[in-house]
Protein backbone atom coordinates (compact mmCIF):
# COMPACT_ATOMS: atom_id res chain seq x y z
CA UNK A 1 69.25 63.44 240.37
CA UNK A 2 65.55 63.78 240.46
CA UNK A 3 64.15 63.12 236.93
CA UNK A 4 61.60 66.09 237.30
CA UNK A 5 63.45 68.27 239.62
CA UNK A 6 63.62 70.56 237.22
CA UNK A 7 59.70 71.10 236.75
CA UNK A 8 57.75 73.39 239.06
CA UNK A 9 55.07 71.34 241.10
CA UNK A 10 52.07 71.65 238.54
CA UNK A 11 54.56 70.71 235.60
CA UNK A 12 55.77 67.41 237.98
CA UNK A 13 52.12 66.59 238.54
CA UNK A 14 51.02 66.90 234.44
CA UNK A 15 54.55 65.09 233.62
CA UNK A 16 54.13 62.00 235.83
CA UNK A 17 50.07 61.48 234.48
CA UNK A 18 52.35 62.22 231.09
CA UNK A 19 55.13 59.64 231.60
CA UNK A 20 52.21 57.10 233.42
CA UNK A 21 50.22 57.47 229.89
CA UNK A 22 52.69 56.91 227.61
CA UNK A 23 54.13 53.95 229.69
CA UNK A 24 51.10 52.42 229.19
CA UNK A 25 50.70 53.05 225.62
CA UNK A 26 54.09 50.98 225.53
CA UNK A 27 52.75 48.10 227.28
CA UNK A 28 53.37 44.94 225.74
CA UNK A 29 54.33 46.75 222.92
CA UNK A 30 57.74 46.74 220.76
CA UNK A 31 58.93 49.45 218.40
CA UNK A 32 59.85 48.74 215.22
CA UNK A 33 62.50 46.46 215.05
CA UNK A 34 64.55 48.05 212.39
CA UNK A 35 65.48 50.68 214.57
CA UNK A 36 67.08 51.05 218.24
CA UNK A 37 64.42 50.52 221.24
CA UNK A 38 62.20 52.87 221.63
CA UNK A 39 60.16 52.76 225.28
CA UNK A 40 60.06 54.01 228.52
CA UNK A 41 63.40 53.31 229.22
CA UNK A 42 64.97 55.13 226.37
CA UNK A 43 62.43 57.75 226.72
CA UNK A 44 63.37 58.45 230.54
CA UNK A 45 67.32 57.79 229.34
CA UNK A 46 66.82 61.32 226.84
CA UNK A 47 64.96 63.24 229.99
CA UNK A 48 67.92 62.47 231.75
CA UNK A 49 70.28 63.22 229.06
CA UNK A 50 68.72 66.60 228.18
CA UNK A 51 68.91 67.57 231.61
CA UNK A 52 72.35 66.50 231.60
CA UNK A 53 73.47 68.73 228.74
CA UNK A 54 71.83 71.86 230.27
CA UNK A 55 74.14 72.95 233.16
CA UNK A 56 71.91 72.73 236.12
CA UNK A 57 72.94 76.40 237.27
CA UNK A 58 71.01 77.69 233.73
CA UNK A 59 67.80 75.78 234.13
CA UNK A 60 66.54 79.07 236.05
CA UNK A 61 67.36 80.47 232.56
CA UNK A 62 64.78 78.58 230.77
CA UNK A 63 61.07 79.17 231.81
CA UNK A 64 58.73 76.97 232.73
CA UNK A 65 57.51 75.86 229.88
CA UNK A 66 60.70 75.56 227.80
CA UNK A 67 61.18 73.05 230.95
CA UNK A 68 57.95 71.46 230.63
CA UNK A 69 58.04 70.93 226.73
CA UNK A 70 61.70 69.47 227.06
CA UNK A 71 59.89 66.88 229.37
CA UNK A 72 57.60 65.99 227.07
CA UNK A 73 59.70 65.38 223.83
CA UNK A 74 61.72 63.61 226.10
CA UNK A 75 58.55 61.09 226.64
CA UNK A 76 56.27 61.41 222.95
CA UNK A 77 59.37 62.03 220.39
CA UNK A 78 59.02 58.31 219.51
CA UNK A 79 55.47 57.69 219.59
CA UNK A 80 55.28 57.14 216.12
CA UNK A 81 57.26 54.18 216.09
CA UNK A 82 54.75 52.42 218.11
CA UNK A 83 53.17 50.02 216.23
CA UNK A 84 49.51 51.55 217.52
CA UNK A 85 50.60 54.47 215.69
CA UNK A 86 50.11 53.30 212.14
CA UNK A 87 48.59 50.37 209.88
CA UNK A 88 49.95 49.23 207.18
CA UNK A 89 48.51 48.78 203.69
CA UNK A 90 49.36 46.94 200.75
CA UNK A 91 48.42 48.60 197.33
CA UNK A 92 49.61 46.69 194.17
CA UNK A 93 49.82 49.38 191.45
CA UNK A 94 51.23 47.85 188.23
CA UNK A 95 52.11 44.73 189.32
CA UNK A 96 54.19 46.05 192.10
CA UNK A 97 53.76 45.66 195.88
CA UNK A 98 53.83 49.23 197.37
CA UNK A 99 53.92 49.85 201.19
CA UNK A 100 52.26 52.51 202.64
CA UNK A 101 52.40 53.79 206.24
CA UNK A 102 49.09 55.52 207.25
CA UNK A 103 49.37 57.12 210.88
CA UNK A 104 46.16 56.63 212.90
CA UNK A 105 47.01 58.90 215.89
């Protein structure tokens, strides 16, 4: 199955500059290592699974952009666990080490 099959032809077009940004945003980059991977790979893995628990005979059902916005939480619902996405800073308050994240996206 076509990843984007489901997208009409300006949708495929804005999804693949999409998926071609956010793979590079990834590059060389690991998520937080606390957690399970989060890249490309698992990003494309959820498109696929989303469009796997939508019967393909209702995707006429949903409109374009319920299609198109599926496609892109597919690809940006992680972003924030890029480390890009936040700094961290170190406050002591009463003698205590506190971590704060601060997003910068």
């Amino acid at each position: 199955m076509e990843i984007k099959s489901w997208l009409n032809d300006l949708d495929r077009e804005r999804a693949a500059k999409m998926q071609q940004y956010v793979t590079g945003f990834w590059e060389g980059e690991v998520g937080l290592l606390t957690y399970v991977p989060h890249e490309p790979a698992h990003f494309k893995r959820v498109e696929q699974n989303i469009q796997r628990l939508i019967p393909k005979e209702r995707w006429s059902a949903l409109s374009d952009i319920e299609r198109m916005l599926l496609t892109w939480c597919a690809w940006t619902h992680d972003i924030g666990m890029n480390k890009k996405c936040f700094v961290m800073l170190y406050a002591i308050t009463a003698g205590n080490i506190v971590l704060l994240t601060v997003l910068t996206v």
